[in-house]
Protein backbone atom coordinates (compact mmCIF):
# COMPACT_ATOMS: atom_id res chain seq x y z
CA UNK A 1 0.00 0.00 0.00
CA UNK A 2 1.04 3.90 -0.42
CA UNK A 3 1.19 5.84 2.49
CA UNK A 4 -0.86 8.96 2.29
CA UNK A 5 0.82 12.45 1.06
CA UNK A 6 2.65 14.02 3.43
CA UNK A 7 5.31 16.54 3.80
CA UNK A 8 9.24 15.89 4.49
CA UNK A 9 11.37 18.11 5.81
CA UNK A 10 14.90 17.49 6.55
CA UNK A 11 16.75 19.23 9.50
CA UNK A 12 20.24 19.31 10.09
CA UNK A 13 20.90 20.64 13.43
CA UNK A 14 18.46 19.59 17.28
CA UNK A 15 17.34 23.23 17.19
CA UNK A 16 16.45 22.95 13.22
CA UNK A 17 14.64 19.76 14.31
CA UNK A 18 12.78 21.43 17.32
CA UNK A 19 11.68 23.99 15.14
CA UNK A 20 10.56 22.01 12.40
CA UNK A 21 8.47 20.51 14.40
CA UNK A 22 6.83 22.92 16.78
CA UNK A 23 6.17 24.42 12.89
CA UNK A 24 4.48 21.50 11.57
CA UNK A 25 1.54 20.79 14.37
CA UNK A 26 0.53 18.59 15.76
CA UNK A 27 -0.06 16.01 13.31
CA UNK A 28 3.93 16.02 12.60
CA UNK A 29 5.48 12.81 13.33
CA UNK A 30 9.49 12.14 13.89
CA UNK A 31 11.48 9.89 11.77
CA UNK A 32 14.01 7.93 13.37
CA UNK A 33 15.23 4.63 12.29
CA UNK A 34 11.61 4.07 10.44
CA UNK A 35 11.68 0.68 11.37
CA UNK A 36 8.66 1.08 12.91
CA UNK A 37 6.90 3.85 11.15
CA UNK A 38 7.83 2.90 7.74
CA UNK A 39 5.46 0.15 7.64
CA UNK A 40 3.00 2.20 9.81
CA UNK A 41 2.87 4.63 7.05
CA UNK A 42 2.39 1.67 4.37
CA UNK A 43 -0.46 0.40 5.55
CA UNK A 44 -2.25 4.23 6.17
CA UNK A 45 -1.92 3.07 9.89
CA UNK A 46 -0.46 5.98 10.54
CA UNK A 47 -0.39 9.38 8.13
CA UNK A 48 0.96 12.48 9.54
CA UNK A 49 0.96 15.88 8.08
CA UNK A 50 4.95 16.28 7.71
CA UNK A 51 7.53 13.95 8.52
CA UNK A 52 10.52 15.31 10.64
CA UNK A 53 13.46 13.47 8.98
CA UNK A 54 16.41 13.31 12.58
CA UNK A 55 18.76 11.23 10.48
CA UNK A 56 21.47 13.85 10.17
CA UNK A 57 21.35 16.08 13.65
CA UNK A 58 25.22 14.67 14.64
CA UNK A 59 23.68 15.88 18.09
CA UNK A 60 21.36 12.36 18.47
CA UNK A 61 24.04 10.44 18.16
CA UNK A 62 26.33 8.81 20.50
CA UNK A 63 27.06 7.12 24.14
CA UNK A 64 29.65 9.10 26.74
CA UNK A 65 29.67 8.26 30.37
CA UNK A 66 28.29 10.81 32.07
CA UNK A 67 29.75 10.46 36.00
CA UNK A 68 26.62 8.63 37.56
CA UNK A 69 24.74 7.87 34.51
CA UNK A 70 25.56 6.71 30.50
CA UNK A 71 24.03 9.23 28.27
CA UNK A 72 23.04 7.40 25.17
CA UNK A 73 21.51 9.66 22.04
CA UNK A 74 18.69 8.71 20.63
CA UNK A 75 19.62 8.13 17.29
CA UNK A 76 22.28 5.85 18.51
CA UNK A 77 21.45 2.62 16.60
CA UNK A 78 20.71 -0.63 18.34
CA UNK A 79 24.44 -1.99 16.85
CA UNK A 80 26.25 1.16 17.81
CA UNK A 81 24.74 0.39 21.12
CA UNK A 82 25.39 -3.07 21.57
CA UNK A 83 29.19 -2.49 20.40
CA UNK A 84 29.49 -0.14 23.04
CA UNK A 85 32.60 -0.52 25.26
CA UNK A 86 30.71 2.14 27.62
CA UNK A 87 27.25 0.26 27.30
CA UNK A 88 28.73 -3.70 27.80
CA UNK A 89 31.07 -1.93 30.96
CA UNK A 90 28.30 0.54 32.96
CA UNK A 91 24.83 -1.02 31.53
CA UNK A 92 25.20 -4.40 30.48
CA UNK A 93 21.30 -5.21 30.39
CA UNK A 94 21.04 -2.83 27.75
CA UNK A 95 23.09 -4.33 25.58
CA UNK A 96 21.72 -8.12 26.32
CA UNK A 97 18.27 -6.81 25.41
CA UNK A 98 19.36 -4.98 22.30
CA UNK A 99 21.03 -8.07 20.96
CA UNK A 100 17.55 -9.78 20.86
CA UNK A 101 16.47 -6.47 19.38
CA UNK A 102 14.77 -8.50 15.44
CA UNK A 103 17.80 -9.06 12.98
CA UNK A 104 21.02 -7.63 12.38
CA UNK A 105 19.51 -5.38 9.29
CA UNK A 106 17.08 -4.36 11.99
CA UNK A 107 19.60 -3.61 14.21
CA UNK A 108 21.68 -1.43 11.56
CA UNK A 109 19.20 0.96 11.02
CA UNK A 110 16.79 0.92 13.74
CA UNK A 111 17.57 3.41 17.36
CA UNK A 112 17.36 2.94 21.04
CA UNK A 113 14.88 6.36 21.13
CA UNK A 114 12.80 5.14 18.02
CA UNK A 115 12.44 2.09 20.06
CA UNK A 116 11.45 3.71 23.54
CA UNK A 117 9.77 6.18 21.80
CA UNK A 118 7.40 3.80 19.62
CA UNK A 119 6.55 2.53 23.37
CA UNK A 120 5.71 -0.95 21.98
CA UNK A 121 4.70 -2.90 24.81
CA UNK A 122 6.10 -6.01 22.80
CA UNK A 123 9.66 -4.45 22.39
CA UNK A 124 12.21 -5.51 24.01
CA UNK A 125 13.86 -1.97 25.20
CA UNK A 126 10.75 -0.10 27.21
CA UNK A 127 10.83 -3.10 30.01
CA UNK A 128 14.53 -2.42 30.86
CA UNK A 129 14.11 1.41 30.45
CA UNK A 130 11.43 0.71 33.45
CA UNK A 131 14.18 -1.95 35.21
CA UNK A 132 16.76 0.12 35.16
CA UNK A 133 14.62 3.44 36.21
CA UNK A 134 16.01 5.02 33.00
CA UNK A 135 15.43 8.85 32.32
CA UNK A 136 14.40 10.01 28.96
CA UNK A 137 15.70 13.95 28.07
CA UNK A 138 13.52 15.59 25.52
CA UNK A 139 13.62 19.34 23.89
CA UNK A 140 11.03 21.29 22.18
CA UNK A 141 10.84 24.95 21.89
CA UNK A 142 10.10 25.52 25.67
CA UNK A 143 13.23 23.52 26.58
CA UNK A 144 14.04 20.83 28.08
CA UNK A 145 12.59 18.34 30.58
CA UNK A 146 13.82 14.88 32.05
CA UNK A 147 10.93 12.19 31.57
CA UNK A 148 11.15 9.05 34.39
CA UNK A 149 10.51 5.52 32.66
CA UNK A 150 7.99 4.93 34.94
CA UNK A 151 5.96 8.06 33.44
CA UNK A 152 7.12 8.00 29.86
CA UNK A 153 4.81 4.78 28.96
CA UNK A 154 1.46 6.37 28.88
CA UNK A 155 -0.59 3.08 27.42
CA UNK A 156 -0.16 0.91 24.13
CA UNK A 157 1.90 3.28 21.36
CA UNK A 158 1.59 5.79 23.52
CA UNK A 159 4.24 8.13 25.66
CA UNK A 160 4.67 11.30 27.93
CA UNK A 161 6.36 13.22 25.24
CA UNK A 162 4.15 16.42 24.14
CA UNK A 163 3.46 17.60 20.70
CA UNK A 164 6.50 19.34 19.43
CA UNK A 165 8.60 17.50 21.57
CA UNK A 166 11.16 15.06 20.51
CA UNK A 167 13.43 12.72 22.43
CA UNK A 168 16.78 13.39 22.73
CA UNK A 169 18.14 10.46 24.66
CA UNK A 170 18.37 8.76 27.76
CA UNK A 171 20.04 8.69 30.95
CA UNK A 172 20.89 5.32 32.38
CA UNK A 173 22.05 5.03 35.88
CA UNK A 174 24.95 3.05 36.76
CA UNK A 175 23.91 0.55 39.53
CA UNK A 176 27.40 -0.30 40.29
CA UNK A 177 29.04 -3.45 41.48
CA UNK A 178 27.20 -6.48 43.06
CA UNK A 179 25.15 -6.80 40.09
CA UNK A 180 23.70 -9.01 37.84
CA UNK A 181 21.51 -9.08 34.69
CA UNK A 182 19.81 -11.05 32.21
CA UNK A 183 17.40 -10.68 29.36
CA UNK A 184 15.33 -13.76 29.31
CA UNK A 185 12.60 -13.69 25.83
CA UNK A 186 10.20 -16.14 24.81
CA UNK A 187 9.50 -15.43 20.57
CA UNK A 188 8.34 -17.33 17.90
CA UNK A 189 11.20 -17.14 15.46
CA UNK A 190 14.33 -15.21 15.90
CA UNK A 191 13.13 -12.34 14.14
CA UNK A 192 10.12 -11.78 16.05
CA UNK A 193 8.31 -9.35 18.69
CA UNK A 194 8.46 -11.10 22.22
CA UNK A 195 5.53 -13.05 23.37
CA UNK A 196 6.72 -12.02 26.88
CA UNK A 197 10.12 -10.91 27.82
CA UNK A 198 11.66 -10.48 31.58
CA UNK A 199 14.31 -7.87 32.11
CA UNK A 200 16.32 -8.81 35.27
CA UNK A 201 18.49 -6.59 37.17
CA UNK A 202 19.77 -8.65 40.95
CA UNK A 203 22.19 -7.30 43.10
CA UNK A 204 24.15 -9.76 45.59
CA UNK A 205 25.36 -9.45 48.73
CA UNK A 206 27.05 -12.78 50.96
CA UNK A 207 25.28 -14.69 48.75
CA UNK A 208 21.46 -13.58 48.83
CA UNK A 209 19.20 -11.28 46.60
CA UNK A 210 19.55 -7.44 48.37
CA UNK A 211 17.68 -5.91 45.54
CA UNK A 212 16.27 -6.75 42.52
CA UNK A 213 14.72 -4.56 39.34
CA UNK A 214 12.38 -6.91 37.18
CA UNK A 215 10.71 -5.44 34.23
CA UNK A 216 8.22 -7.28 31.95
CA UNK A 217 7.91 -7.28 28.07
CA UNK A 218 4.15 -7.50 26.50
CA UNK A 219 2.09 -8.19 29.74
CA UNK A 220 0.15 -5.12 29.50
CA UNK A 221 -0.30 -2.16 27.35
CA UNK A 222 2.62 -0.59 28.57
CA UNK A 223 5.92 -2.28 30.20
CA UNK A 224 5.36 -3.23 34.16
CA UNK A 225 7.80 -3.43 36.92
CA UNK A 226 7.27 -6.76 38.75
CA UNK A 227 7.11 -5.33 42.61
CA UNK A 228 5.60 -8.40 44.30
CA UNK A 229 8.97 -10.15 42.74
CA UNK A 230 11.04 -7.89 43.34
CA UNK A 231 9.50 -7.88 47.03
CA UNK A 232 9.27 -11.36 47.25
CA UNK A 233 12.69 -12.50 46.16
CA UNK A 234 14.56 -9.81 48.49
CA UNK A 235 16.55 -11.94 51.44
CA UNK A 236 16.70 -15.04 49.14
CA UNK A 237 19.90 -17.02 48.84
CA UNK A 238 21.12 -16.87 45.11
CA UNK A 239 21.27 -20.40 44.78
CA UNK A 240 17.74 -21.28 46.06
CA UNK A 241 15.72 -22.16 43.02
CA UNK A 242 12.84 -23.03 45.59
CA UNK A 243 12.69 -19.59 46.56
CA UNK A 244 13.63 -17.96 43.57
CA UNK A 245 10.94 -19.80 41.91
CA UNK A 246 8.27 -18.94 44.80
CA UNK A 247 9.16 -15.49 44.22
CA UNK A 248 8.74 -15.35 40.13
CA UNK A 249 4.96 -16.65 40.83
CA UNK A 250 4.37 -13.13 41.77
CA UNK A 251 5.38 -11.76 38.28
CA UNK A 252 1.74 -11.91 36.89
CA UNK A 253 0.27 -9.75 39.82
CA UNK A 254 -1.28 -6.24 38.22
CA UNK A 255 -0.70 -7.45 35.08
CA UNK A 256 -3.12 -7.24 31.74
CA UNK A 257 -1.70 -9.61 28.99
CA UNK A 258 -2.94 -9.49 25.59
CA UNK A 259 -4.66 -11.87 23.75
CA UNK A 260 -3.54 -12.83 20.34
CA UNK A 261 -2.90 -15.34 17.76
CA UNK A 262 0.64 -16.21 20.04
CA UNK A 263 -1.75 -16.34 22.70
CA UNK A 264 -3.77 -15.65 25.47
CA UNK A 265 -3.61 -14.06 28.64
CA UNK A 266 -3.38 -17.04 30.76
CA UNK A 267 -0.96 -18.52 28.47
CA UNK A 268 1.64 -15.39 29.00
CA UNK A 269 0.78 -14.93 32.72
CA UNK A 270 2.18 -18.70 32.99
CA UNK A 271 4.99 -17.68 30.31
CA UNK A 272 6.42 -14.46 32.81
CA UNK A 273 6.00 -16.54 35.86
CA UNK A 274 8.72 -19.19 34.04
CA UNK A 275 10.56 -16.44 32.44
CA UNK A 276 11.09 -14.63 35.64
CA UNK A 277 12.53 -17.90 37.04
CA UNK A 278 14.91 -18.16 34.83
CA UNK A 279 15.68 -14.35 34.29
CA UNK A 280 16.39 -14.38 38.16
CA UNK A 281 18.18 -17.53 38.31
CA UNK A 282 20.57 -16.29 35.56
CA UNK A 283 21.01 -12.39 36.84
CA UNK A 284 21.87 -14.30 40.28
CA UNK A 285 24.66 -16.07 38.93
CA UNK A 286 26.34 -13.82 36.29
């Protein structure tokens, strides 16, 4: 299919891009990657007014540690970021959930913001932006603002960023030593979206869990942050599968799974309760 007519505009610099689109209304929409709105626009799923092309502002671009956080521009793409020495060293989880991030040709053009800002709830990024209590920086014409994780998912496609606003990048805290991660997925081919996905942060301390971060991938309309696990599993020894296991059959509490041809809610509630298992198991090991 063609997408509707729209105008394209091209900016070269943040504030060109800011301006562009405070210009072009609300109706504007922000190209990234456009491996997500590319075929949004092809099936008239989506058809904005003008397209904000962010491919060349040199000021999206990039990772630099930051003192107690990695900075990581938004049109940094999902190889740039899993090749980062910075990224593998200060944020590892990042980088093992951006390695299940589709394909490599995916992964070439596609970008951490286009991902967090598409706010799929089936992508693999938005549950460890919630995990890791990232902070997404955006700029319009106003300014700028800092946008918590926890308040950038507003519901299914659907963020915190305002109409002329565009994301800039994120902030991701170091945690430090003591911890461990894992990104544990469940798909149907290699390729595809996650039928549920657990993000597992765990931090150790004379061998038992002292804190954990758990974030879950397509068990609602926006990423969730498994409390009752992460409440549950606190004062556990690391090597207790009994109790690691009793406290992953919390990670369907305040949940709302979707229901779809992959399947149904009952079937993914059972799915994140495994998942967590063996997200928590591995983060409590590594």
């Amino acid at each position: 299919m063609i997408p509707a007519p729209f105008d394209y505009v091209r900016p070269g610099s943040l504030d060109e891009a800011v301006a562009a689109l405070a210009d072009a209304g609300e109706d504007a929409k922000v190209l990234a990657g456009g491996q997500s709105l590319l075929p949004l626009l092809r099936l008239r799923l989506a058809y904005p007014s003008t397209l904000v092309d962010i491919g060349r502002v040199p000021e999206l671009r990039g990772v630099r540690d930051a003192g107690d956080h990695v900075f990581i521009g938004a049109m940094t793409t999902h190889d740039e970021v899993l090749h980062s020495e910075v990224v593998r060293a200060e944020c590892p989880l990042v980088a093992l959930a951006t390695a299940t991030v589709a394909d490599p040709a995916v992964r070439h053009r596609g970008t951490l913001g286009g991902a967090l800002a598409h706010a799929d709830p089936a992508g693999d990024l938005p549950a460890v932006a919630v995990a890791l209590d990232m902070r997404m920086v955006a700029r319009s014409r106003d300014g700028e603002r800092v946008i918590p994780a926890s308040e950038f998912f507003v519901d299914y496609l659907e963020t915190a960023l305002a109409p002329g606003e565009i994301l800039v990048g994120v902030q991701v805290p170091k945690l430090g030593p003591g911890w461990g991660f894992h990104y544990e997925k469940f798909h149907r081919t290699a390729q595809a979206w996650a039928i549920v996905g657990v993000a597992a942060a765990v931090r150790r301390s004379n061998g038992t869990v002292e804190e954990a971060r758990i974030g879950l991938t397509n068990m609602a309309t926006r990423p969730v942050r498994a409390a009752a696990v992460e409440e549950a599993v606190r004062g556990a020894a690391v090597t207790d599968t009994s109790a690691l296991r009793s406290a992953a059959a919390h990670a369907a509490e305040n949940t709302d799974p979707p229901s779809d041809l992959h399947g149904g809610p009952d079937y993914r509630r059972h799915l994140a309760q495994v998942l967590t298992h063996r997200a928590l198991m591995a983060a409590a090991a590594a």
